[in-house]
C-alpha atoms as a PDB file:
ATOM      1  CA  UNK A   1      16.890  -1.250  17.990  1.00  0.00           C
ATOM      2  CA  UNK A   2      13.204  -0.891  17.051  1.00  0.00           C
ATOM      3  CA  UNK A   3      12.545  -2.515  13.624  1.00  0.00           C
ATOM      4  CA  UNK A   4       9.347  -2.453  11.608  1.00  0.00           C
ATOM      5  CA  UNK A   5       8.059  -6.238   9.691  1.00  0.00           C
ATOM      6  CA  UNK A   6       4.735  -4.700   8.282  1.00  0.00           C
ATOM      7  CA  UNK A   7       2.957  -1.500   7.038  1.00  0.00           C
ATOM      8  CA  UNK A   8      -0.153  -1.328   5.612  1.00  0.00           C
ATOM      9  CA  UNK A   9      -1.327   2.434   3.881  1.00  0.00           C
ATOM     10  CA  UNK A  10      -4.616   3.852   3.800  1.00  0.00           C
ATOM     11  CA  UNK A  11      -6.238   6.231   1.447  1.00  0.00           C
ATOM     12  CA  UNK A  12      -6.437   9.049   4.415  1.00  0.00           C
ATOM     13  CA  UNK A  13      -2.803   9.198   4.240  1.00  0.00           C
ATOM     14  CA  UNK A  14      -2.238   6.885   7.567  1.00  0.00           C
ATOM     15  CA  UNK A  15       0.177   3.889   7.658  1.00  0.00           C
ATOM     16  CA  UNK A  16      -0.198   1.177  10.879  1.00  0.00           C
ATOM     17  CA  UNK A  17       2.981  -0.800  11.224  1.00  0.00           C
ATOM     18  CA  UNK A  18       3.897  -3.610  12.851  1.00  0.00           C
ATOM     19  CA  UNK A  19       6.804  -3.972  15.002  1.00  0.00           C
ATOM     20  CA  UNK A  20       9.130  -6.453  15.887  1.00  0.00           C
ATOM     21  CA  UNK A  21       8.131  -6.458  19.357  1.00  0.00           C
ATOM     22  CA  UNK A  22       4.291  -7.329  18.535  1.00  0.00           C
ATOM     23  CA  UNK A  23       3.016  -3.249  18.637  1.00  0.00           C
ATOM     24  CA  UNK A  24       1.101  -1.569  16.463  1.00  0.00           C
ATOM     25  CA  UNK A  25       1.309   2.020  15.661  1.00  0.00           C
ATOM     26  CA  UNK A  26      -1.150   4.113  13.439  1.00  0.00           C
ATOM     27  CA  UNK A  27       0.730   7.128  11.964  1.00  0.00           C
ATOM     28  CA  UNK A  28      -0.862   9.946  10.377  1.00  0.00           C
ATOM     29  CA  UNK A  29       1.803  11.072   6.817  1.00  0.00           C
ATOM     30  CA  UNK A  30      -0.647  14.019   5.695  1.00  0.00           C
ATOM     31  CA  UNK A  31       1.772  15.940   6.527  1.00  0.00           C
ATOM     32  CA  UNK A  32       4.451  14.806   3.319  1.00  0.00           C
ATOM     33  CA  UNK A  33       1.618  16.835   1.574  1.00  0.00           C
ATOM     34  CA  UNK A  34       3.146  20.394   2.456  1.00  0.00           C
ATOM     35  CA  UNK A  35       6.665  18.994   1.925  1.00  0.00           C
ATOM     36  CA  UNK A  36       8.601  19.441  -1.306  1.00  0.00           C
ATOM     37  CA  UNK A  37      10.953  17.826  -3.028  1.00  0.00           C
ATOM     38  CA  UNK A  38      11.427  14.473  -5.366  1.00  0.00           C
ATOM     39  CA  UNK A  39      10.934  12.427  -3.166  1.00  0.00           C
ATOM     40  CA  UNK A  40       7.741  12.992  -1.827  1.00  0.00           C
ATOM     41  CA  UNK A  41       6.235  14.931  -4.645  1.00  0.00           C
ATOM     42  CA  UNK A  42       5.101  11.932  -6.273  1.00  0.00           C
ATOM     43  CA  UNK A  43       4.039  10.311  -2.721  1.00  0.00           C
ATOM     44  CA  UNK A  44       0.983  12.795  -2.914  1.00  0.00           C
ATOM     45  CA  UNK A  45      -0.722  10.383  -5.205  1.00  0.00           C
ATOM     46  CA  UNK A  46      -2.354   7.897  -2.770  1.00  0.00           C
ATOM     47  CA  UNK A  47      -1.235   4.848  -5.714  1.00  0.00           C
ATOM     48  CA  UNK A  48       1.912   5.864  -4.148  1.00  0.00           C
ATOM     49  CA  UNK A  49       1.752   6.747  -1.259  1.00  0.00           C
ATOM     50  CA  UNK A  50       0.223   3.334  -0.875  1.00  0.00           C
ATOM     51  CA  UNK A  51       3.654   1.412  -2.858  1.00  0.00           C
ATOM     52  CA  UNK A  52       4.933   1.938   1.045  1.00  0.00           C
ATOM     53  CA  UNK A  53       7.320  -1.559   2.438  1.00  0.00           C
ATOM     54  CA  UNK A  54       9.679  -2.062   4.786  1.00  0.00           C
ATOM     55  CA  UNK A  55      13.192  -2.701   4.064  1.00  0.00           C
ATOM     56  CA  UNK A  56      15.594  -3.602   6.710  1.00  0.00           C
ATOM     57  CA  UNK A  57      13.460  -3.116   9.738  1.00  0.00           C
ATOM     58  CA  UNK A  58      12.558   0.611   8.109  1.00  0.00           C
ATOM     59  CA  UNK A  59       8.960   1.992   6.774  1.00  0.00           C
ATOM     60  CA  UNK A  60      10.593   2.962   3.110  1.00  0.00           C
ATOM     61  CA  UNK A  61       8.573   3.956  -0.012  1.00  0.00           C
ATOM     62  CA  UNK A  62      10.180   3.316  -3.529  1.00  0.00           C
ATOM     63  CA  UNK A  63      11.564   7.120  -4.070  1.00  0.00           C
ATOM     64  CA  UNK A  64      13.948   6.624  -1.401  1.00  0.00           C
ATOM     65  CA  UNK A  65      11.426   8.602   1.214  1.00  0.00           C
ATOM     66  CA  UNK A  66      11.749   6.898   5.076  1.00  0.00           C
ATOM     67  CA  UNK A  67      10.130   6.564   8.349  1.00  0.00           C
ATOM     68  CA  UNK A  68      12.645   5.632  10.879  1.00  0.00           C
ATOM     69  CA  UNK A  69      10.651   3.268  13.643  1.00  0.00           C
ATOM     70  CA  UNK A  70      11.659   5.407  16.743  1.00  0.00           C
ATOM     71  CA  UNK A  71       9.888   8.464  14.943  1.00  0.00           C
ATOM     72  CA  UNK A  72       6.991   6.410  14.809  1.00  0.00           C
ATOM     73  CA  UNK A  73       6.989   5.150  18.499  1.00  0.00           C
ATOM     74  CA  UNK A  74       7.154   9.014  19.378  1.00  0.00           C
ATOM     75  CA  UNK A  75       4.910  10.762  17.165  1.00  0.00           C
ATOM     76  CA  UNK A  76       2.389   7.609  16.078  1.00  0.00           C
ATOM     77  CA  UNK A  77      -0.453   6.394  17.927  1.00  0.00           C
ATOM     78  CA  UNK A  78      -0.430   3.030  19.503  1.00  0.00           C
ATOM     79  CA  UNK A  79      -3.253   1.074  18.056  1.00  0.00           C
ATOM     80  CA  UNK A  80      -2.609  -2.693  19.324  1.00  0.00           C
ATOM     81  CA  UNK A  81       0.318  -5.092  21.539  1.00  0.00           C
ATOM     82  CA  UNK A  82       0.062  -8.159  19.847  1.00  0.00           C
ATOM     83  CA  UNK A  83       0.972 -10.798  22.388  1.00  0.00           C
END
């Protein structure tokens, strides 16, 4: 299983996360800004968007809105192996 142990957000709507198994992947998120719904409403704010953590090896932000890591190995850009 893949797990995140860091994100970091950015004000361009971008997140780089560190995995478990030393990579680092830059994801783009502008796209939560044509999605609707409670949970990512607020997350159009960057304050917010930038509130993101991981919790249990998962990218979360605090309205219950998640980035599972495989999603992130498939669609994000690989930035960095940390050895």
């Amino acid at each position: 299983m893949i797990k995140a142990i860091q994100v970091t957000a950015n004000d361009d709507y971008t997140i780089l996360v560190t995995l478990e198994d030393g990579r680092i992947i830059r994801m783009d998120m502008n796209f939560i800004k044509r999605q609707q719904g409670p949970v990512v409403d607020v997350l159009k704010q960057v304050n917010e968007f930038k509130k993101v953590f991981v919790r249990n090896g998962i990218v979360t932000w605090h309205t219950g809105y998640d980035i599972d890591p495989y999603f992130l190995v498939d669609t994000g850009i690989l930035v960095n192996k940390i050895a």
